[in-house]
Protein backbone atom coordinates (compact mmCIF):
# COMPACT_ATOMS: atom_id res chain seq x y z
CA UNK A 1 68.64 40.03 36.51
CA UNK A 2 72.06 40.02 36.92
CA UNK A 3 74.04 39.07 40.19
CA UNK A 4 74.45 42.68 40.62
CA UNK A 5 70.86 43.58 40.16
CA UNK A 6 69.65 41.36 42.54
CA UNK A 7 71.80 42.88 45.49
CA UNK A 8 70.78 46.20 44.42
CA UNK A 9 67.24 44.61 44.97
CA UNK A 10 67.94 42.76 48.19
CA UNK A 11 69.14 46.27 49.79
CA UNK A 12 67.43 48.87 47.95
CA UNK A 13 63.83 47.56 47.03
CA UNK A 14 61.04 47.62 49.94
CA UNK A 15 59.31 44.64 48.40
CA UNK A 16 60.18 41.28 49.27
CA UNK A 17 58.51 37.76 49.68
CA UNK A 18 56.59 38.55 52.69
CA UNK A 19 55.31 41.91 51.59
CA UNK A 20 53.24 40.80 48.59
CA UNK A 21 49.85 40.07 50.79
CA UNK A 22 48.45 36.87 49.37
CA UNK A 23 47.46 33.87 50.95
CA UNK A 24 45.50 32.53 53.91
CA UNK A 25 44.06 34.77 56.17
CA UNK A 26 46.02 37.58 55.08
CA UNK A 27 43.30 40.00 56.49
CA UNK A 28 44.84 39.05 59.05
CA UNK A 29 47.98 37.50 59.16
CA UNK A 30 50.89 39.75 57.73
CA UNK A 31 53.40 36.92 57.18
CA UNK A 32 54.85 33.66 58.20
CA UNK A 33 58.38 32.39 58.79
CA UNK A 34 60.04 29.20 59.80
CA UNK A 35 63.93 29.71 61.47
CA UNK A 36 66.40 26.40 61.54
CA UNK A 37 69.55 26.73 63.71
CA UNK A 38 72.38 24.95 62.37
CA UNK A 39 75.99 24.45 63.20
CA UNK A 40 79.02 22.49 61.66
CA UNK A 41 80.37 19.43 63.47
CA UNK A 42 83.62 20.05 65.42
CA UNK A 43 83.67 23.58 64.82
CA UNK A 44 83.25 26.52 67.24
CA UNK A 45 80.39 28.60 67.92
CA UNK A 46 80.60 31.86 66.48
CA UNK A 47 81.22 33.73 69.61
CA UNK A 48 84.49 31.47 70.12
CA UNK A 49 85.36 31.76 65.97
CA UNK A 50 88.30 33.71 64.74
CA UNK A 51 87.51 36.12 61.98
CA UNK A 52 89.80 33.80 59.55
CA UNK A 53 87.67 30.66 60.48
CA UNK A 54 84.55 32.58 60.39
CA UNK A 55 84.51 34.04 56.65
CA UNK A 56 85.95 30.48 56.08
CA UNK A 57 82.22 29.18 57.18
CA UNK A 58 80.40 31.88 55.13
CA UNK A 59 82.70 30.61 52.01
CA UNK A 60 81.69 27.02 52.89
CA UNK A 61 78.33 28.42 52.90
CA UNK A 62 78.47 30.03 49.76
CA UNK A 63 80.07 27.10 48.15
CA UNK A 64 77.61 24.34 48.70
CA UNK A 65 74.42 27.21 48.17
CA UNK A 66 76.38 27.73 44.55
CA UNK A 67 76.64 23.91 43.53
CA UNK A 68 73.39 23.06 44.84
CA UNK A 69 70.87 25.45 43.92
CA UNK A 70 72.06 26.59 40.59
CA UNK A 71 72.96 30.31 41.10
CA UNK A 72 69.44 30.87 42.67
CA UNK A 73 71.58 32.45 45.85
CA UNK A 74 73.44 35.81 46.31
CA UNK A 75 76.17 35.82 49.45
CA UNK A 76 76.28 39.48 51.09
CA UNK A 77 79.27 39.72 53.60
CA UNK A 78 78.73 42.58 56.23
CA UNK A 79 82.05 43.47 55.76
CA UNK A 80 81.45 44.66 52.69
CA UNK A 81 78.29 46.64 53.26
CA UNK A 82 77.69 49.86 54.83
CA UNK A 83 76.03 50.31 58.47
CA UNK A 84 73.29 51.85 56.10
CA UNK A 85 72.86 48.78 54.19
CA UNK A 86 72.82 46.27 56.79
CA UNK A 87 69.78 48.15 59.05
CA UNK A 88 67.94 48.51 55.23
CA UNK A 89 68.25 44.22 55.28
CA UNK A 90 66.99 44.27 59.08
CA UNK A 91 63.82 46.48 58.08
CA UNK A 92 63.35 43.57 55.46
CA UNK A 93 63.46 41.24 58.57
CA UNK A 94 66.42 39.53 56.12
CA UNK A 95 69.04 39.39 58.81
CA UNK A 96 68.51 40.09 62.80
CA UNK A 97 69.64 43.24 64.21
CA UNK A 98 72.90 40.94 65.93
CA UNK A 99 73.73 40.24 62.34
CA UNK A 100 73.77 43.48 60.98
CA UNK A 101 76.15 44.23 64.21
CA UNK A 102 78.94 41.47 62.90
CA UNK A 103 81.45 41.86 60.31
CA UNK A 104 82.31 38.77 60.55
CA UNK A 105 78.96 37.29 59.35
CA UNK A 106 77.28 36.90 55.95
CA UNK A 107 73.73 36.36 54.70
CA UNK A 108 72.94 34.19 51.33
CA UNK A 109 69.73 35.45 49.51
CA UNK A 110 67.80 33.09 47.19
CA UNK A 111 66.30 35.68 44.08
CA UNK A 112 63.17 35.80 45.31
CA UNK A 113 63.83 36.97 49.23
CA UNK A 114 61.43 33.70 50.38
CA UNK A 115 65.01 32.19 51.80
CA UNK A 116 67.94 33.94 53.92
CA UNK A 117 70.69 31.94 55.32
CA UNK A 118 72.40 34.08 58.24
CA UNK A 119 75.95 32.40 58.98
CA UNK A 120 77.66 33.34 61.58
CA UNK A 121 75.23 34.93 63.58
CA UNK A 122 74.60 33.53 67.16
CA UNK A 123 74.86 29.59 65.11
CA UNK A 124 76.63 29.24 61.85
CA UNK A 125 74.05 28.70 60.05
CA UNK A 126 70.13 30.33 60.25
CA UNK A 127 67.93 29.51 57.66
CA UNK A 128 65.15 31.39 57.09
CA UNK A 129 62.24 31.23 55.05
CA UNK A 130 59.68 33.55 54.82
CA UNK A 131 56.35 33.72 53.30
CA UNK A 132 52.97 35.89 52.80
CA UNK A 133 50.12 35.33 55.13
CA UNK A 134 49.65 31.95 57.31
CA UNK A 135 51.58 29.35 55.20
CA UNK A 136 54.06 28.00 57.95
CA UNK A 137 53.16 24.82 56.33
CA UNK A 138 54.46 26.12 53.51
CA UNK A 139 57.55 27.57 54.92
CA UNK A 140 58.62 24.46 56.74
CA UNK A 141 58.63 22.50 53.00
CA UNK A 142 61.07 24.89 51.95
CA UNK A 143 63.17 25.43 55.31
CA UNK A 144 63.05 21.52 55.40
CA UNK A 145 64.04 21.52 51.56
CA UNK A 146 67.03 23.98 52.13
CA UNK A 147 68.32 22.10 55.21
CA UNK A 148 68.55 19.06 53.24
CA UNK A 149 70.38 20.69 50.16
CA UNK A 150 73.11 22.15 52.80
CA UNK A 151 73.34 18.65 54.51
CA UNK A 152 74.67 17.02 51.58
CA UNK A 153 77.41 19.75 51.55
CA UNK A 154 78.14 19.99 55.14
CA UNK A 155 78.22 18.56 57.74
CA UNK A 156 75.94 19.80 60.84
CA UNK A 157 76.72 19.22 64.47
CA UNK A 158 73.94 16.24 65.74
CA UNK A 159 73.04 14.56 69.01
CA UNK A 160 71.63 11.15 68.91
CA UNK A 161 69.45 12.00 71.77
CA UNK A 162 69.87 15.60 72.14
CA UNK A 163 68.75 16.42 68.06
CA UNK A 164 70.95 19.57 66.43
CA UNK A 165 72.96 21.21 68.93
CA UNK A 166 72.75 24.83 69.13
CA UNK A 167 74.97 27.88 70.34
CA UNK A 168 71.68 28.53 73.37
CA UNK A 169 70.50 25.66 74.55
CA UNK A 170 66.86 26.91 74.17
CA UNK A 171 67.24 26.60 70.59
CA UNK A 172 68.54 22.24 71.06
CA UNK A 173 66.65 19.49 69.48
CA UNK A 174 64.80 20.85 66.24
CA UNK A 175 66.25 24.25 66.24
CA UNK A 176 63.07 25.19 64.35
CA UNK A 177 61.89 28.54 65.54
CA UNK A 178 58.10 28.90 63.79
CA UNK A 179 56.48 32.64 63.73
CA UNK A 180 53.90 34.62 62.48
CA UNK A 181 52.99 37.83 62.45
CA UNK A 182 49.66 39.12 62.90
CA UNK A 183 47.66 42.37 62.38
CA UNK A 184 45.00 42.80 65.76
CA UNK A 185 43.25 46.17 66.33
CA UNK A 186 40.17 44.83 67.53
CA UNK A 187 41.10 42.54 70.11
CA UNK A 188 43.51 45.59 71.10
CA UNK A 189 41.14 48.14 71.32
CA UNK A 190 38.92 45.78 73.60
CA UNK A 191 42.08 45.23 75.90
CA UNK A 192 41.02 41.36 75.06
CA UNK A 193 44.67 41.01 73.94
CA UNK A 194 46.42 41.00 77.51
CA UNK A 195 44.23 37.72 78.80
CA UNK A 196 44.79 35.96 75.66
CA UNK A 197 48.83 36.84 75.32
CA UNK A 198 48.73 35.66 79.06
CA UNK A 199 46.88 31.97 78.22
CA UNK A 200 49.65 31.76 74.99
CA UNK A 201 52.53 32.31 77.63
CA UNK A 202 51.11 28.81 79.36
CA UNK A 203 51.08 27.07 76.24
CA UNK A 204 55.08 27.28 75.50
CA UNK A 205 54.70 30.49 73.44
CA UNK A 206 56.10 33.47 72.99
CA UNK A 207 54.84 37.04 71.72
CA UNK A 208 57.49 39.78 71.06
CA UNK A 209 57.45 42.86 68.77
CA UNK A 210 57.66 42.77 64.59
CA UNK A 211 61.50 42.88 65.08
CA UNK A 212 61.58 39.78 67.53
CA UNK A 213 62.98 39.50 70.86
CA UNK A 214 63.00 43.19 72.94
CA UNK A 215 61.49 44.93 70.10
CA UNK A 216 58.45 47.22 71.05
CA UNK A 217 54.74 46.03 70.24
CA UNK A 218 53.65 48.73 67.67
CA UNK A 219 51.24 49.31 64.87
CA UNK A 220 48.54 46.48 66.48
CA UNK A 221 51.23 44.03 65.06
CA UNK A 222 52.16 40.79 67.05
CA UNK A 223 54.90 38.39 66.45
CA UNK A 224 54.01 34.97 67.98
CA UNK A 225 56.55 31.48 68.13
CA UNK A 226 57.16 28.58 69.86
CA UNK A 227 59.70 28.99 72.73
CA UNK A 228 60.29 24.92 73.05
CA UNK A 229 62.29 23.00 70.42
CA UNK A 230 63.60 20.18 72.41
CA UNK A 231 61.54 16.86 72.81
CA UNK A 232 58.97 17.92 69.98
CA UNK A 233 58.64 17.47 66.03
CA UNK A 234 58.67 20.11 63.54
CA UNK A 235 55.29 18.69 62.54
CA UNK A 236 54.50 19.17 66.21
CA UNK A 237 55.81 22.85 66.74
CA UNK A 238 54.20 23.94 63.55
CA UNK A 239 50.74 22.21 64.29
CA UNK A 240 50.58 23.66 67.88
CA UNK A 241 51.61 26.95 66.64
CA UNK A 242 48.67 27.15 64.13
CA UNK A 243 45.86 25.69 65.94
CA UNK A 244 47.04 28.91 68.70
CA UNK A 245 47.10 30.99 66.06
CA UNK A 246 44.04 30.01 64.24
CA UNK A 247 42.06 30.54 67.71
CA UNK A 248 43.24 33.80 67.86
CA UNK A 249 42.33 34.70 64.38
CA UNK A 250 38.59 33.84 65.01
CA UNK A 251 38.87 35.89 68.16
CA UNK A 252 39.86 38.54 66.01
CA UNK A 253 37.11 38.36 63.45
CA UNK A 254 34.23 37.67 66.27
CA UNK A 255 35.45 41.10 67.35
CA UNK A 256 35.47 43.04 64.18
CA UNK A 257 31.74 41.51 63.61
CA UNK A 258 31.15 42.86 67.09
CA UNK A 259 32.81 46.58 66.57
CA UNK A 260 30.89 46.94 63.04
CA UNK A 261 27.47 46.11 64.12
CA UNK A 262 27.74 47.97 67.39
CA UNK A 263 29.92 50.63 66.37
CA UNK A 264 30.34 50.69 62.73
CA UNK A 265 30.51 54.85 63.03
CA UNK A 266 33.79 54.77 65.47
CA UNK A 267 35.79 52.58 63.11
CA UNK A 268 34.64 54.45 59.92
CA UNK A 269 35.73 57.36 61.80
CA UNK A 270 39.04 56.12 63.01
CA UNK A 271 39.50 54.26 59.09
CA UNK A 272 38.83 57.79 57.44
CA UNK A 273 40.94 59.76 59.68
CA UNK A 274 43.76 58.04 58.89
CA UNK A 275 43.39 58.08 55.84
CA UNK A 276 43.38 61.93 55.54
CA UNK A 277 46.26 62.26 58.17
CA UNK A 278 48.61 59.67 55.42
CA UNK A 279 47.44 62.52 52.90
CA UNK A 280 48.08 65.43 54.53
CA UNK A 281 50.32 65.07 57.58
CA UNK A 282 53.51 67.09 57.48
CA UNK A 283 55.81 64.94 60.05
CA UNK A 284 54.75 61.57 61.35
CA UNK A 285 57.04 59.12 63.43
CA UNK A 286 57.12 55.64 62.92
CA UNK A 287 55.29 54.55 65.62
CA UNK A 288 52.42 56.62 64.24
CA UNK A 289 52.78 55.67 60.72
CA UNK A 290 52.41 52.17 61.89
CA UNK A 291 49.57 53.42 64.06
CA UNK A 292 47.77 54.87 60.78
CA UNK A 293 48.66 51.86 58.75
CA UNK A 294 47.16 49.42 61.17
CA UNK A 295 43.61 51.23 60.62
CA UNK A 296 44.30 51.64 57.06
CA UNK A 297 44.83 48.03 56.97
CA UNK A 298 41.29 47.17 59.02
CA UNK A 299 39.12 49.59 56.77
CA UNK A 300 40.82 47.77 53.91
CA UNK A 301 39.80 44.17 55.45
CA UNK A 302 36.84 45.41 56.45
CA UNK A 303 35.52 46.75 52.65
CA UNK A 304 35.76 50.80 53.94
CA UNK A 305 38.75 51.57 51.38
CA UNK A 306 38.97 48.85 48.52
CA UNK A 307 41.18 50.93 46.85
CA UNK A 308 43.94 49.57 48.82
CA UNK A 309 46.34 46.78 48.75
CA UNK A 310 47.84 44.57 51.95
CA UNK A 311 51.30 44.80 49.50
CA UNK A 312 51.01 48.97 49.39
CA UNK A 313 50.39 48.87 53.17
CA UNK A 314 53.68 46.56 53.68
CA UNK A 315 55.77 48.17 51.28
CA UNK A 316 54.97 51.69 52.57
CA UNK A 317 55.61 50.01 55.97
CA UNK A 318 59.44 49.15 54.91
CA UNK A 319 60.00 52.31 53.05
CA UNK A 320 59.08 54.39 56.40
CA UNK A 321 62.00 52.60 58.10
CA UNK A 322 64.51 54.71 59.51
CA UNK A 323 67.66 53.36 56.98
CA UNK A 324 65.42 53.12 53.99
CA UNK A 325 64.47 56.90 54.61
CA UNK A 326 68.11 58.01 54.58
CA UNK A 327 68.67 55.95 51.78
CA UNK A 328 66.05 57.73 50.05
CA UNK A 329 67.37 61.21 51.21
CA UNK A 330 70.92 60.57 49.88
CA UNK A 331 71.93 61.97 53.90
CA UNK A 332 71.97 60.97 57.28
CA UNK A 333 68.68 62.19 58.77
CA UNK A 334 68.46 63.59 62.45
CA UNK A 335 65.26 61.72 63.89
CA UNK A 336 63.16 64.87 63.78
CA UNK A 337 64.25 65.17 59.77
CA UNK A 338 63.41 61.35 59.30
CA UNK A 339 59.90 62.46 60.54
CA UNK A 340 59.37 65.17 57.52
CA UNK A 341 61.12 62.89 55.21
CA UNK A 342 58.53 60.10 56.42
CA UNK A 343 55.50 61.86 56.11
CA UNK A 344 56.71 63.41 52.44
CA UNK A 345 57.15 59.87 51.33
CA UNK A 346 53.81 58.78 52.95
CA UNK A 347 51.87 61.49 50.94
CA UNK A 348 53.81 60.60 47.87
CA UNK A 349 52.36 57.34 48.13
CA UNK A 350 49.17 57.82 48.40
CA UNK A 351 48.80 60.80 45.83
CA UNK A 352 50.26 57.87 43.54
CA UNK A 353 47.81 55.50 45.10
CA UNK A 354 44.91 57.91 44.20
CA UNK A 355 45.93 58.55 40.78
């Protein structure tokens, strides 16, 4: 593709790495990402940067992505997209909502969406690397990989005893920030979830919404990471972050063994109800499409409706998104018009699912 192809993708297409739905305990697991903070030696933070200085970083940027990784990366600068455009990358989870706020900030793409550098977001530099399922294993080889490639380029701001220094001092040391996101109805539905969210609190964790720090818990859909980065390895962060996360996972399927031997009929019920309100609702908001995707997604897992895919489920899940809808529309849509517009697109879908 050409360089303008892929930024048509990057903004335009609902499918990126983490939506494709392969991989490790993706029945239950949605994705994984690994986050490194980085900022350049003798340089201010970004809230204390001119605008001159700070498109001067995001050139920098640019510059040593471009001689390093062989045109594999695309810079976007906010300036230069619409408000639109920039909440269409945040529904990709490609840039943070404080991103898409700054014109003064950038994000490089690698071609295949599994890396986004943010610069000039709260640190000059966030790398991000995102992929399907529970691979944070995986992620960290190519966050680790990327840091390395920009190191030779630049040069980042480091404390011999303090480790990378940070804009927030929570964020000090590693400034590796390691998340997953994971897909829980059962443990939900049993009100489990509140003791076990309350046990992962003690343990230096943190559990927030699928868009991160104040965003609403929707859909059955969890976003868990480490909250400590100072006085640990990334080996360390990532290991305790998976053994958590692998408890929880067997939590999860003990109770969906549990719900379909002693009440197989309630979740076929709730599985096939959903499925007929995706077919035939009229308006549907997106709390409730992520409501009827999250049991869509659990009689998929659980062998009631084969026919589907974790990738459809994703993708449908970006493309119900509030800027991808009005994107779609070719107008800005009042929230009561984004709920028709949802709920046409949702039925869409699935007729082309069925067919």
């Amino acid at each position: 593709m050409s360089e303008s192809d892929y930024k048509e993708s990057f903004i335009n297409s609902p499918s990126t790495k983490w939506t494709e739905g392969y991989g490790k305990d993706s029945d239950i697991i949605i994705s994984s990402r690994i986050r490194l903070a980085r900022n350049l030696a003798e340089t201010p933070f970004p809230q204390n940067s001119k605008p001159e200085a700070a498109k001067k970083i995001i050139q920098k940027v640019d510059e040593a992505l471009s001689q390093s990784a062989k045109k594999q990366y695309e810079m976007l600068y906010m300036e230069d997209l619409q408000e639109l455009e920039r909440d269409m990358l945040v529904e990709k989870h490609l840039i943070s909502p404080a991103l898409a706020k700054k014109n003064t900030a950038g994000v490089s793409i690698r071609n295949d969406e599994g890396v986004a550098v943010m610069v000039n977001e709260e640190d000059h530099l966030r790398i991000q690397c995102f992929m399907p399922a529970l691979q944070l294993e995986e992620a960290w080889n190519l966050a680790n990989k990327v840091d390395n490639l920009l190191a030779e380029k630049l040069n980042f701001a480091y404390h011999e005893h303090l480790g990378y220094l940070t804009a927030c001092p929570t964020n000090t040391g590693t400034g590796l920030r390691a998340s997953v996101m994971l897909h829980l109805p059962l443990l939900t539905l049993s009100q489990e979830i509140k003791g076990i969210f309350a046990k992962v609190g003690k343990l230096g964790l943190a559990v927030r919404g699928i868009y991160g720090e104040e965003s609403e818990i929707v859909g059955n859909l969890y976003q868990i990471s480490n909250q400590v980065t100072l006085g640990l390895s990334e080996e360390e962060i990532i290991s305790n972050l998976s053994d958590v996360v692998g408890q929880i996972i067997a939590l999860e399927r003990k109770a969906r063994e549990n719900m379909e031997k002693q009440y197989s009929r309630t979740i076929y019920d709730k599985v096939w109800r959903s499925y007929g309100i995706m077919h035939y609702a009229q308006s549907m908001s997106s709390v409730e499409m992520l409501s009827q995707i999250s049991y869509l997604r659990l009689g998929m897992d659980m062998g009631i409706l084969p026919n589907l895919s974790a990738r459809f489920l994703n993708e449908m899940m970006v493309l119900g998104q509030p800027a991808f809808l009005q994107k779609q529309s070719g107008k800005p849509l009042l929230p009561e018009e984004r709920d028709w517009e949802r709920a046409s697109m949702i039925r869409k879908k699935m007729q082309e699912l069925e067919r």
